[in-house]
Protein backbone atom coordinates (compact mmCIF):
# COMPACT_ATOMS: atom_id res chain seq x y z
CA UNK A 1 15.23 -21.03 -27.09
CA UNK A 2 16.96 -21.90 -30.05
CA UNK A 3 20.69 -20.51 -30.60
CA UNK A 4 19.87 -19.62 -34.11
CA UNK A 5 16.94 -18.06 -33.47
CA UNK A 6 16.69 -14.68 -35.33
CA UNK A 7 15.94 -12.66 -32.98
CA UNK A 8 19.27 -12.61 -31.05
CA UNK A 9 21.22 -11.64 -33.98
CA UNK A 10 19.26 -8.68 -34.51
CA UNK A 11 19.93 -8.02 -31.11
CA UNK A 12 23.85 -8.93 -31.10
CA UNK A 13 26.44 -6.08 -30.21
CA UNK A 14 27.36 -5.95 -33.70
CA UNK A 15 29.23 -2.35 -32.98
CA UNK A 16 31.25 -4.27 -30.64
CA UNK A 17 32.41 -7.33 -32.27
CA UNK A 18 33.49 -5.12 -35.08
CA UNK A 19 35.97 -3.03 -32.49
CA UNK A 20 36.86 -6.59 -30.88
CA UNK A 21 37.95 -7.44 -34.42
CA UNK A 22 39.81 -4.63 -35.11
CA UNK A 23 41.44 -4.54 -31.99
CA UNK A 24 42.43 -7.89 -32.81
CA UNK A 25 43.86 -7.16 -36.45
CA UNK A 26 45.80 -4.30 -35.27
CA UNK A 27 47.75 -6.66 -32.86
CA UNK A 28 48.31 -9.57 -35.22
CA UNK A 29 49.51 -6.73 -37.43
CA UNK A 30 52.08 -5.10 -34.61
CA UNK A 31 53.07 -9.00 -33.78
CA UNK A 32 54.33 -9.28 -37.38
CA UNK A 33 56.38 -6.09 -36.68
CA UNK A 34 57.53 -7.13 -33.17
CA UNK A 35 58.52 -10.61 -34.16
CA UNK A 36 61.50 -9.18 -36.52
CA UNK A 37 64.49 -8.58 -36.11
CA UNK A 38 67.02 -6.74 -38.02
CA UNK A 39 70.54 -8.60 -39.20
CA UNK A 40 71.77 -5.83 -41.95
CA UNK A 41 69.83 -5.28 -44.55
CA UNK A 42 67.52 -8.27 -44.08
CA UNK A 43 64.40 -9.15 -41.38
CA UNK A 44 63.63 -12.30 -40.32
CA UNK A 45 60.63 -12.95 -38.73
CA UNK A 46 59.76 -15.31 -35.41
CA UNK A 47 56.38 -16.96 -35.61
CA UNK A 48 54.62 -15.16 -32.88
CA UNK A 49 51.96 -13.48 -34.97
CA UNK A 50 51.47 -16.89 -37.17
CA UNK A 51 50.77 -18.44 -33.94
CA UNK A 52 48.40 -15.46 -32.43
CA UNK A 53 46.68 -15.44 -35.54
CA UNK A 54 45.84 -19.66 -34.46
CA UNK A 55 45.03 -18.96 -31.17
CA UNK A 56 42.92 -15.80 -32.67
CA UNK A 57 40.86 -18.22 -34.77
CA UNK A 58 40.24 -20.52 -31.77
CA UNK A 59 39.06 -17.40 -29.86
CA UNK A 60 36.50 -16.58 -31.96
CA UNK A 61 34.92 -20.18 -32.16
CA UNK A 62 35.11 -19.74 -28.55
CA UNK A 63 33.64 -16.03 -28.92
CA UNK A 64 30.29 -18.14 -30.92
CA UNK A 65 30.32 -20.82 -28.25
CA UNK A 66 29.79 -18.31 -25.42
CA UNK A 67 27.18 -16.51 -27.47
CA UNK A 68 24.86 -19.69 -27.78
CA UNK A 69 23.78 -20.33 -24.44
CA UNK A 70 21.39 -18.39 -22.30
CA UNK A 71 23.66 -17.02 -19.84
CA UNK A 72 21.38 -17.40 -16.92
CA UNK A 73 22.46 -21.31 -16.92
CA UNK A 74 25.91 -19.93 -15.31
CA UNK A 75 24.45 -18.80 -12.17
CA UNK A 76 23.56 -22.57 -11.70
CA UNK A 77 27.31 -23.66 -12.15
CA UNK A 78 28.70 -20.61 -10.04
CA UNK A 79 29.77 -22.43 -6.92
CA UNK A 80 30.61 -25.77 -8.32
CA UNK A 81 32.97 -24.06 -10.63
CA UNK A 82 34.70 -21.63 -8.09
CA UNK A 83 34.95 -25.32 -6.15
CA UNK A 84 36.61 -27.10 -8.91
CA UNK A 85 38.76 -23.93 -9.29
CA UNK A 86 40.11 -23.85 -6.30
CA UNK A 87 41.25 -27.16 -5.96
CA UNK A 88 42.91 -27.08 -9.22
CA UNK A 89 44.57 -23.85 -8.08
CA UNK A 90 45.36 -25.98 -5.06
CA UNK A 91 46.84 -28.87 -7.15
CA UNK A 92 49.07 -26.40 -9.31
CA UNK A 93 51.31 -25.78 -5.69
CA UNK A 94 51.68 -29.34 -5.31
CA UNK A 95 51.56 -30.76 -8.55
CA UNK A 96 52.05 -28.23 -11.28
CA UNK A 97 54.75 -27.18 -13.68
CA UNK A 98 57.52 -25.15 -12.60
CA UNK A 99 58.82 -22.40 -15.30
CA UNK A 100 61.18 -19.67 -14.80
CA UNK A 101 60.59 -20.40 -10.84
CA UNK A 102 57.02 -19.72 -11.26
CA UNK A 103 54.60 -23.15 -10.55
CA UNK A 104 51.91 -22.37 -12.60
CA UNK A 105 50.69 -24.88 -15.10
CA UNK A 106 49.11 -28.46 -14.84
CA UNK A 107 49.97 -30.65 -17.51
CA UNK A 108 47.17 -33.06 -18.53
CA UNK A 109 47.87 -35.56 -22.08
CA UNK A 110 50.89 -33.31 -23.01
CA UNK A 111 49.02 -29.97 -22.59
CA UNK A 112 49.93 -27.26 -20.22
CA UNK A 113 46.52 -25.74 -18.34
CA UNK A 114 46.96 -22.39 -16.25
CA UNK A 115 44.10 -22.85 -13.47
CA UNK A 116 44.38 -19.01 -12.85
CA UNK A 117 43.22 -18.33 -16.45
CA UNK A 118 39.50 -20.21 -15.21
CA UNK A 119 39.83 -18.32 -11.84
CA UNK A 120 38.68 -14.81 -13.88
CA UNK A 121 35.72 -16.87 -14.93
CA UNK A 122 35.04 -18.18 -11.70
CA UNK A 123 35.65 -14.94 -9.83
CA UNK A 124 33.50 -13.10 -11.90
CA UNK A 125 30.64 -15.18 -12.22
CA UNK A 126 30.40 -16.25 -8.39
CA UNK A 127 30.57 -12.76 -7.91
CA UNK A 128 28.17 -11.66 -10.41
CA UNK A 129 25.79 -13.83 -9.00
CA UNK A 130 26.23 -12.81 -5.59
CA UNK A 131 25.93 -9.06 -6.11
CA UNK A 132 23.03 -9.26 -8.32
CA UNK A 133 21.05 -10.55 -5.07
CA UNK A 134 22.07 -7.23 -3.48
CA UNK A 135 19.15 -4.54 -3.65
CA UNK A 136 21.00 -2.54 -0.87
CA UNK A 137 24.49 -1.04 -1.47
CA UNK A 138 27.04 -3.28 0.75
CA UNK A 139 27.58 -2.81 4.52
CA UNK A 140 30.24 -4.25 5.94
CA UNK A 141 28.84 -7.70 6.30
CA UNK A 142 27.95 -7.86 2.55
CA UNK A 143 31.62 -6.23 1.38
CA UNK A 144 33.55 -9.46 3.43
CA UNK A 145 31.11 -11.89 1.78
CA UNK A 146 32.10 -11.24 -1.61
CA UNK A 147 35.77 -10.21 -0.68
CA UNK A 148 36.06 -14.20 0.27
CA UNK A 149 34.90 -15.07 -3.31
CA UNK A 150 38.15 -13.46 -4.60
CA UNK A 151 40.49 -13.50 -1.80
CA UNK A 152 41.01 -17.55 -1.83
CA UNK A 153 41.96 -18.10 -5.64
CA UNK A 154 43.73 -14.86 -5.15
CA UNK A 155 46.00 -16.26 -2.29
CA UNK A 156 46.38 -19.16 -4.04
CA UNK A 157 47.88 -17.25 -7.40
CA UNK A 158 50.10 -14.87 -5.97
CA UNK A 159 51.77 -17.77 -3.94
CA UNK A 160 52.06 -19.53 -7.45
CA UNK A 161 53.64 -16.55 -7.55
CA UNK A 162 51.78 -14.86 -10.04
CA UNK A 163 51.15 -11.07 -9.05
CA UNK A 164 49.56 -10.44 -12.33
CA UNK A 165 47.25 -12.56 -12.15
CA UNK A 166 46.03 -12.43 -8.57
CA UNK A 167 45.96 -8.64 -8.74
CA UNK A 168 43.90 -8.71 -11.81
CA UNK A 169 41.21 -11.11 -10.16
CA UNK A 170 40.88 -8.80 -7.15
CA UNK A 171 40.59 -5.44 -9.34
CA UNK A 172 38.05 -7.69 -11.21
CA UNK A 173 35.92 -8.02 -8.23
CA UNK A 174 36.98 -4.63 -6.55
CA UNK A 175 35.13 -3.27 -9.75
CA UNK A 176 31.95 -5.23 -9.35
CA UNK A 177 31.92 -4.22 -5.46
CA UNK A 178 32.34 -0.40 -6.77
CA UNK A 179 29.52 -1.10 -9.56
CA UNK A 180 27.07 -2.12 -6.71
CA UNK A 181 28.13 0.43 -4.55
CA UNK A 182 28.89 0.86 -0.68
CA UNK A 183 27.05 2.27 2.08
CA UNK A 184 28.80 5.69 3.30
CA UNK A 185 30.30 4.75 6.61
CA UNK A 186 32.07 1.96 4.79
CA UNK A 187 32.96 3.85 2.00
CA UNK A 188 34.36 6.36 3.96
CA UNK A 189 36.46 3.72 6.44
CA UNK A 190 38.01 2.16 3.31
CA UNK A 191 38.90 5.74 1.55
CA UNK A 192 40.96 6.68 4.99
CA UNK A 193 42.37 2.80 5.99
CA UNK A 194 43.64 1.89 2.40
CA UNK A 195 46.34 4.46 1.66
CA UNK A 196 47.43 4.08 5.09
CA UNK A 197 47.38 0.11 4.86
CA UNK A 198 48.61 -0.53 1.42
CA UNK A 199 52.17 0.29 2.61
CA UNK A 200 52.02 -2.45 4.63
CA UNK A 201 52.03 -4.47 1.52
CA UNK A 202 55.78 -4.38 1.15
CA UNK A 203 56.49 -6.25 3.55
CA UNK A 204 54.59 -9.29 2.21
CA UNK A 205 56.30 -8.68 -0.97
CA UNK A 206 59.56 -10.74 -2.38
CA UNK A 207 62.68 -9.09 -3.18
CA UNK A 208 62.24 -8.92 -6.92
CA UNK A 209 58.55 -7.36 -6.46
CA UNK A 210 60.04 -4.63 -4.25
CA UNK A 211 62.90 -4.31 -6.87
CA UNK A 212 60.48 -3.60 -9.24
CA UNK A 213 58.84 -0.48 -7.42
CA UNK A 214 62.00 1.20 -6.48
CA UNK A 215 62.70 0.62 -10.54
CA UNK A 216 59.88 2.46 -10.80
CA UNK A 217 60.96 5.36 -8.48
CA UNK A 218 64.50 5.60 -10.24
CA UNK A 219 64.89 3.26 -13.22
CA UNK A 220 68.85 4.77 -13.88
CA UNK A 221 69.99 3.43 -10.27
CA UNK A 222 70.10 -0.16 -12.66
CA UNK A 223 69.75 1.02 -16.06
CA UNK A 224 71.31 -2.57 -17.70
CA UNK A 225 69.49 -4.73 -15.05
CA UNK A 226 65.95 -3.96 -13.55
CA UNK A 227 65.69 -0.43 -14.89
CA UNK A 228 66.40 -1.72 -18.89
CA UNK A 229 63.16 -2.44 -19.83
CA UNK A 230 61.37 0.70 -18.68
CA UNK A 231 64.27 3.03 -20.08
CA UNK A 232 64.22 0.94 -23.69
CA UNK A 233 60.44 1.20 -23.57
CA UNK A 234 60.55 5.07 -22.89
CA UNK A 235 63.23 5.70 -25.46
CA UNK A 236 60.99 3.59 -28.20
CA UNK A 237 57.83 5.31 -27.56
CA UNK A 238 59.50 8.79 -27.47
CA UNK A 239 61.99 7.99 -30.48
CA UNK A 240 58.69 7.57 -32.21
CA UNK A 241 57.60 11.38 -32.24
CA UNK A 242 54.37 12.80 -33.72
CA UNK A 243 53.73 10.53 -36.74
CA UNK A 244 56.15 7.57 -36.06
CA UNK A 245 59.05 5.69 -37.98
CA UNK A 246 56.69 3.52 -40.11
CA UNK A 247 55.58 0.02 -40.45
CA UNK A 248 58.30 -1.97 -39.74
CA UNK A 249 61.02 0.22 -39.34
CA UNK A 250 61.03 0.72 -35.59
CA UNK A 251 64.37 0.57 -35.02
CA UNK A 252 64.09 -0.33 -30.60
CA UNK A 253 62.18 -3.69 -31.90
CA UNK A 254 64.06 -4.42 -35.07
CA UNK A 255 67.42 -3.88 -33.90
CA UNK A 256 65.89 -5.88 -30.05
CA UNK A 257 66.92 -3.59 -27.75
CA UNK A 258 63.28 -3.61 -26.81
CA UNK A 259 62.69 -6.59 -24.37
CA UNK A 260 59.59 -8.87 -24.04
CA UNK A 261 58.46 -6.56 -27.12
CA UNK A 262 55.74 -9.36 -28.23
CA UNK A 263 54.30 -9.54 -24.91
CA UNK A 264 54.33 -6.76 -22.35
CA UNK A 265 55.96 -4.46 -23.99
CA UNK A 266 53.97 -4.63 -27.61
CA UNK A 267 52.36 -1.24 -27.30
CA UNK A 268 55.68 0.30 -27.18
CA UNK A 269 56.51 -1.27 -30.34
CA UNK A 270 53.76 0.12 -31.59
CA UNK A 271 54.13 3.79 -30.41
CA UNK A 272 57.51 3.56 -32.24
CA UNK A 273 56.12 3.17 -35.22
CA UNK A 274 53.23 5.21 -35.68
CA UNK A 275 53.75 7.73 -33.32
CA UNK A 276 51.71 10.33 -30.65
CA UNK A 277 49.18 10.13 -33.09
CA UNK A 278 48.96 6.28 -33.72
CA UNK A 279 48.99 5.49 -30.23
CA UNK A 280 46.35 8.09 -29.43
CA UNK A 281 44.15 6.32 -32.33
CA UNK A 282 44.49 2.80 -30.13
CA UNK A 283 43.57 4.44 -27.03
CA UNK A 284 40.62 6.17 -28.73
CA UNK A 285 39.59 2.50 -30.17
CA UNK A 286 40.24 1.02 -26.61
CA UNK A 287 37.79 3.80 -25.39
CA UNK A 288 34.99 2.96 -27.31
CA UNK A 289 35.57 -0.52 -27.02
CA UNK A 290 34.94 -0.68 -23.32
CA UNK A 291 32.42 2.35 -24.02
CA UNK A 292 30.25 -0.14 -25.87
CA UNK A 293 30.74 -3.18 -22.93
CA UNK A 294 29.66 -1.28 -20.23
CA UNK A 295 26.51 -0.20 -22.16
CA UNK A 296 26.06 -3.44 -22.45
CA UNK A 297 26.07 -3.81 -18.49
CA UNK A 298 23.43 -0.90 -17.77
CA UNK A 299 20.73 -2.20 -20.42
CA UNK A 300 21.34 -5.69 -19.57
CA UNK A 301 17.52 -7.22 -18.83
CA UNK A 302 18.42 -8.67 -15.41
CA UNK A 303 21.07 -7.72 -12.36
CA UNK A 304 22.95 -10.86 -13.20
CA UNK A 305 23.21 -10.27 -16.76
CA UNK A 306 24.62 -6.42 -16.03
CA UNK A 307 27.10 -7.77 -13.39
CA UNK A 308 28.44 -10.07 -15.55
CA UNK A 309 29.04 -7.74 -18.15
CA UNK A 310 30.06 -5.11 -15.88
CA UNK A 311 32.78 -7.51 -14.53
CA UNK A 312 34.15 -8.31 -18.21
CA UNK A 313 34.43 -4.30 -18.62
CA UNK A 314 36.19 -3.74 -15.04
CA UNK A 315 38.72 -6.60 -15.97
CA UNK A 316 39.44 -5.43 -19.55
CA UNK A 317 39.71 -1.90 -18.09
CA UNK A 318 42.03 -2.52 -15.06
CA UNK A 319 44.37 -4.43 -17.88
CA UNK A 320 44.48 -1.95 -20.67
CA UNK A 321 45.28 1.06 -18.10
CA UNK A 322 47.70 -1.30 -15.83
CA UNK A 323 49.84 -2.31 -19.11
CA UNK A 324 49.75 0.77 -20.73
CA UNK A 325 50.76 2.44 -17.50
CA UNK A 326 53.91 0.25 -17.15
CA UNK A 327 54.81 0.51 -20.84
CA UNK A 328 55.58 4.46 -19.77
CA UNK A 329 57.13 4.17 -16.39
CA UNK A 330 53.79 5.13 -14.00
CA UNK A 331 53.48 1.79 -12.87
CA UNK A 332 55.53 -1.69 -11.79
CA UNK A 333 56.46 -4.08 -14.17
CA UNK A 334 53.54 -7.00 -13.37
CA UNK A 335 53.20 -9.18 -16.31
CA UNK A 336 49.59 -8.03 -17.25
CA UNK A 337 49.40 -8.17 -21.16
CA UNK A 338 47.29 -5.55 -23.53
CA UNK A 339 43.88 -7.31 -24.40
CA UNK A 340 43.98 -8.27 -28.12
CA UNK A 341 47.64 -7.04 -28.57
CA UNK A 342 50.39 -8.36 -26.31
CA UNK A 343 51.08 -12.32 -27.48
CA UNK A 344 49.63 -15.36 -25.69
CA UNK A 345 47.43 -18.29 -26.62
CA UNK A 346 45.39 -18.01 -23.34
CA UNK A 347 44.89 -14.70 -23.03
CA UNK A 348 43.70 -14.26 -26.33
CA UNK A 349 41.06 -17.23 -25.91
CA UNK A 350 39.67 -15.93 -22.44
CA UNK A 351 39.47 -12.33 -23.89
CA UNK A 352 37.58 -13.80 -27.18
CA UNK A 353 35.49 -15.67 -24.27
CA UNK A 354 34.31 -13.16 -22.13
CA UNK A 355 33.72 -10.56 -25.27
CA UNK A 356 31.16 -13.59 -26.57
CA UNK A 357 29.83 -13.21 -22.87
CA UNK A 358 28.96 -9.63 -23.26
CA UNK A 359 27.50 -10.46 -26.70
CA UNK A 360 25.55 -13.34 -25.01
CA UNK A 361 23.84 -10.43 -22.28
CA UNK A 362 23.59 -7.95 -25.18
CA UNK A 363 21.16 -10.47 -27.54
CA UNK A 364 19.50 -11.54 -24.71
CA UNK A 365 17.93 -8.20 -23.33
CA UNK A 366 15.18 -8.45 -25.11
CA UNK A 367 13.71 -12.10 -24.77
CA UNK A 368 13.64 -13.01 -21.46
CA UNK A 369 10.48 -15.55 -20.87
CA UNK A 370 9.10 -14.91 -17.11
């Protein structure tokens, strides 16, 4: 089928590539905000939103790329990719670039590669392809088979260590395993075991992860150490009020008592400056954004089209509620950015990615040759 063919762009998601755009301009537009900072009278600006407005341009040749191709080839390339993922994942521990304690980069010609970024791809499409052979919901048999598919890159990330991102490619496949469903008797096992397991977690945990929960318990018991960015981020989106302190004139982020306000923290920067009812506005838009994916995923033409889709909504979801929920103090600090508004060059390519592989199921759900 040809990628120009008419057909699939009266068929394309426009609805949703206009939100992905929008959502896209508003956080090049809070960048510019969050990468000033006040001396007197004047701002001067870092170059973070020059250089997310780069990686944003990449993105969306990315976004076209993943369009073009009939996304059905991907189930061909599912294992061979988790394969090659893995051992890159497997090379970063031995191999790969230490920053800030954390080995997670391989450096090939004078670029830095982060093998966990390809792990979401790998995760979901392996997965994807696995559920979408499924007619039954899972029994226990079923539920380990997949969990493997997530559980090995996952190990590998979090001993990186890289919490963030191993925790985001389990909730990615926790949410397809939910989206196919599970028989009762498991269902019912896993509702009673899990809250009586998941303490058992903190004792796997390092120090500075457990730090970071009992920050979250009592942020004042280390108000200028652990507890400083939740407190700063509370007292930015509070000092904001109903309508906000305007464009520019947040005073948390200008002045930088606001840390890591161009990454994790953007949102707040944002809620300073335009307020309840500004950051209620970017929730709505968020809403309807993954409103219009996971539409996508129930009038997909096949099961391995809507799983795919389904997957990008569960890991767009799972980030949006996890960040926004540690911007106000309900959950641990983790490093998980806001889609299309916190800074990075990789994030903002794999989210342009998988949005051009919901666009991809969306034109195709019509033209399926048997």
């Amino acid at each position: 089928m040809s990628p120009i063919d008419r057909r699939l762009l009266l068929h394309l998601n426009w609805p949703l590539l206009g939100f992905t755009f929008l959502l896209f301009g508003l956080g090049v537009l809070n960048l510019y905000s969050a990468s000033g900072y006040r001396m007197g009278d004047e701002v001067s600006l870092m170059p973070y939103y020059h250089k997310q407005f780069i990686w944003g341009l990449v993105g969306m040749g990315c976004l076209v790329a993943f369009m073009l191709f009939d996304y059905r080839y991907l189930a061909h390339i599912a294992w061979p990719l988790m394969f090659a993922t893995v051992v890159l994942l497997a090379l970063v521990l031995v191999v790969g670039k230490t920053v800030y304690g954390a080995q997670r980069w391989l450096t090939f010609g004078g670029f830095n590669f982060q093998p966990s970024e390809l792990a979401k791809f790998s995760v979901l499409i392996l997965g994807a392809l696995l559920l979408s052979k499924k007619q039954t919901r899972l029994g226990w048999l079923g539920l380990f088979q997949v969990l493997l598919v997530g559980l090995v890159p996952a190990g590998l990330i979090v001993v990186e260590p890289d919490l963030g991102s191993g925790l985001n490619v389990l909730l990615l496949l926790g949410g397809l395993i939910l989206y196919q469903g599970l028989t009762g008797g498991v269902l019912k096992t896993l509702l009673i075991a899990l809250p009586l397991t998941v303490p058992m977690g903190w004792f796997f945990l390092k120090p500075y992860q457990k730090q970071r929960i009992l920050t979250l318990i009592d942020p004042s018991k280390d108000p200028l150490g652990t507890g400083y960015h939740i407190i700063q981020s509370r007292i930015a989106i509070g000092s904001g009020q109903l309508w906000g302190k305007g464009f520019l004139e947040g005073t948390q982020s200008q002045l930088r008592f606001l840390p890591e306000k161009h990454t994790d923290f953007a949102v707040a920067v944002f809620a300073e400056e335009w307020g309840f009812v500004g950051s209620i506005a970017l929730v709505a838009l968020f809403c309807v954004f993954l409103y219009l994916i996971f539409v996508t995923a129930r009038g997909a033409k096949d099961r391995f089209g809507s799983f795919l889709a389904a997957g990008v909504f569960f890991y767009f979801f799972w980030q949006i509620l996890i960040n926004m929920g540690m911007v106000v103090g309900i959950m641990p600090v983790v490093g998980i950015p806001l889609p299309f508004v916190s800074y990075g060059g990789s994030a903002t390519i794999v989210n342009f990615c998988l949005i051009g592989l919901v666009l991809n199921v969306s034109m195709r759900r019509f033209m399926f040759k048997k």
